[in-house]
C-alpha atoms as a PDB file:
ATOM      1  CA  UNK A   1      -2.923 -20.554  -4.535  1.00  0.00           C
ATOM      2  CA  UNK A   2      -4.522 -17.191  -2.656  1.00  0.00           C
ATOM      3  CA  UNK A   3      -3.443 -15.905   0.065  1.00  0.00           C
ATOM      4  CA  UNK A   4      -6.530 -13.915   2.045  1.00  0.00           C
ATOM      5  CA  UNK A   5      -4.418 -11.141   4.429  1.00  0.00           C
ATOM      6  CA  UNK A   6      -6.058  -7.616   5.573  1.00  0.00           C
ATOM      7  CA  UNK A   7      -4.037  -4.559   5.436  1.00  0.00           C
ATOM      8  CA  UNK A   8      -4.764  -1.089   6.813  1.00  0.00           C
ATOM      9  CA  UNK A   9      -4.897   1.770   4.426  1.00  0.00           C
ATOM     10  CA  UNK A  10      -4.943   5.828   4.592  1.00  0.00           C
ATOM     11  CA  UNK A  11      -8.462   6.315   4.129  1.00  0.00           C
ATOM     12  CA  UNK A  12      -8.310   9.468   2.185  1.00  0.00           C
ATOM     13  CA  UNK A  13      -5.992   7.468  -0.486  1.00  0.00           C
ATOM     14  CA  UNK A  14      -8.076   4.550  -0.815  1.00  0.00           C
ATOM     15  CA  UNK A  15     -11.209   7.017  -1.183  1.00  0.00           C
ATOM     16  CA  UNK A  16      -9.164   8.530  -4.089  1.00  0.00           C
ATOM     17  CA  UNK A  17      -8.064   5.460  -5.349  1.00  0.00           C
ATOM     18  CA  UNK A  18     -11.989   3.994  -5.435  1.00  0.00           C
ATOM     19  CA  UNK A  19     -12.882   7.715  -7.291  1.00  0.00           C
ATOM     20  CA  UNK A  20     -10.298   6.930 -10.127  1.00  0.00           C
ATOM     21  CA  UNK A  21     -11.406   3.464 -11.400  1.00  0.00           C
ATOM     22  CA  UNK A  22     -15.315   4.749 -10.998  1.00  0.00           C
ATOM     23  CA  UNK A  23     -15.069   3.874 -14.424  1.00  0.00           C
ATOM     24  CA  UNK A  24     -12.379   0.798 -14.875  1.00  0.00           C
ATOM     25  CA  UNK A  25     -12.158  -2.793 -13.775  1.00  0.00           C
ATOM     26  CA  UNK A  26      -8.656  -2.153 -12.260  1.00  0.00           C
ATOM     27  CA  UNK A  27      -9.225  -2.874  -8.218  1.00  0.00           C
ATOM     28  CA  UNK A  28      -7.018  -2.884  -5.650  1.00  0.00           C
ATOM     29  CA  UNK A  29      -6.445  -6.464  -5.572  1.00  0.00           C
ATOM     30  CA  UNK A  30      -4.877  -5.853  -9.384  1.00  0.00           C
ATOM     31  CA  UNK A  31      -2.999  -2.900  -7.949  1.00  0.00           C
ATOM     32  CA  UNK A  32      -1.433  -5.041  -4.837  1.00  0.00           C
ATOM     33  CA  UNK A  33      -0.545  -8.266  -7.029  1.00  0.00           C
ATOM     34  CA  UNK A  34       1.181  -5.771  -9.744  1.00  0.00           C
ATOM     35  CA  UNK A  35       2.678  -3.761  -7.679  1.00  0.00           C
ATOM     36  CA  UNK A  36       3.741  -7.064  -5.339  1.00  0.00           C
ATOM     37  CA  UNK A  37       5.596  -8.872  -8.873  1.00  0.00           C
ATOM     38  CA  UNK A  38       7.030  -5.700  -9.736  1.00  0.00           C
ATOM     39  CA  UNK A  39       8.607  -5.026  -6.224  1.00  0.00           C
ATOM     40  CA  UNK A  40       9.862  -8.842  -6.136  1.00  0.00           C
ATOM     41  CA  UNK A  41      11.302  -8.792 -10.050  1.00  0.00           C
ATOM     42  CA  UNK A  42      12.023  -4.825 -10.757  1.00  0.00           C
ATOM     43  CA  UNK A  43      14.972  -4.030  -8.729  1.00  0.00           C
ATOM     44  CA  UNK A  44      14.766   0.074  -9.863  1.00  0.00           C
ATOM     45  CA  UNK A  45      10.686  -0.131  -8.726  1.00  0.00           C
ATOM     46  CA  UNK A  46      11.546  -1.750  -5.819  1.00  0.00           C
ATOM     47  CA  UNK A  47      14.176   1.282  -4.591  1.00  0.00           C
ATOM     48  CA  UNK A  48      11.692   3.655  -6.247  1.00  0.00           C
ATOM     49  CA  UNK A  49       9.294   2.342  -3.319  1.00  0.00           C
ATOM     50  CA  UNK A  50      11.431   1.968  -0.560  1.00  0.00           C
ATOM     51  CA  UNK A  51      12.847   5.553  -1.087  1.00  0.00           C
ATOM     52  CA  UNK A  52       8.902   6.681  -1.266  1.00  0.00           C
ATOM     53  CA  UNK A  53       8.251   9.533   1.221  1.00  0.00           C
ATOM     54  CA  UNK A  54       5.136  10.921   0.310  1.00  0.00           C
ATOM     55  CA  UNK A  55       2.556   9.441   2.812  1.00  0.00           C
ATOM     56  CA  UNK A  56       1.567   9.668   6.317  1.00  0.00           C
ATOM     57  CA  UNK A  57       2.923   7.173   8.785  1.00  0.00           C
ATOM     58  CA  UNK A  58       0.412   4.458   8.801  1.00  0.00           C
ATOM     59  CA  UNK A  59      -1.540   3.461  12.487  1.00  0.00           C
ATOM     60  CA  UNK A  60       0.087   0.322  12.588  1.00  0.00           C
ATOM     61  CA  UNK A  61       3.551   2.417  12.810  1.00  0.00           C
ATOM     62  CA  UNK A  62       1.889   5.114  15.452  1.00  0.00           C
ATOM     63  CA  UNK A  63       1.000   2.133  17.395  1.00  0.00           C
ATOM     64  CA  UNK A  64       4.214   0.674  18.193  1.00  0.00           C
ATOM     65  CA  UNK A  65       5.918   4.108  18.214  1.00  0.00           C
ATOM     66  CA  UNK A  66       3.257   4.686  20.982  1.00  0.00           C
ATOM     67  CA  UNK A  67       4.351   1.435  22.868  1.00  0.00           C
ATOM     68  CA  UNK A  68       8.086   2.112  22.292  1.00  0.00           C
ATOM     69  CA  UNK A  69       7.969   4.777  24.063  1.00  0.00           C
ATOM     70  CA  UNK A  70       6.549   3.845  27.802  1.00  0.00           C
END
């Protein structure tokens, strides 16, 4: 069974990310599922996300930062 869901993304990333598999068959619906199994069953993947610290805060996050504090 699918599960259809929307997700924002940094638009500069996904622009790089579309760039890179020019080329390849590998879309981000691969990318999500993989790295979705690997988060659920990889326990040193799954820290190596959650400790990730490289990106931007997202505009979901800036939105309820915004609303937190009025």
């Amino acid at each position: 069974m699918l599960k259809l869901t929307s997700v924002k993304l940094l638009d500069n990333l996904y622009k790089q990310f579309k760039i890179r598999n020019l080329d390849d068959s590998f879309t981000l619906q691969k990318l999500i599922n993989r790295s979705m199994d690997l988060y659920v069953n990889d326990e040193k993947f799954r820290k190596q996300i959650s400790e990730y610290k490289n990106l931007k805060v997202s505009g979901s996050a800036l939105w309820e930062k915004h609303f937190t504090m009025l």
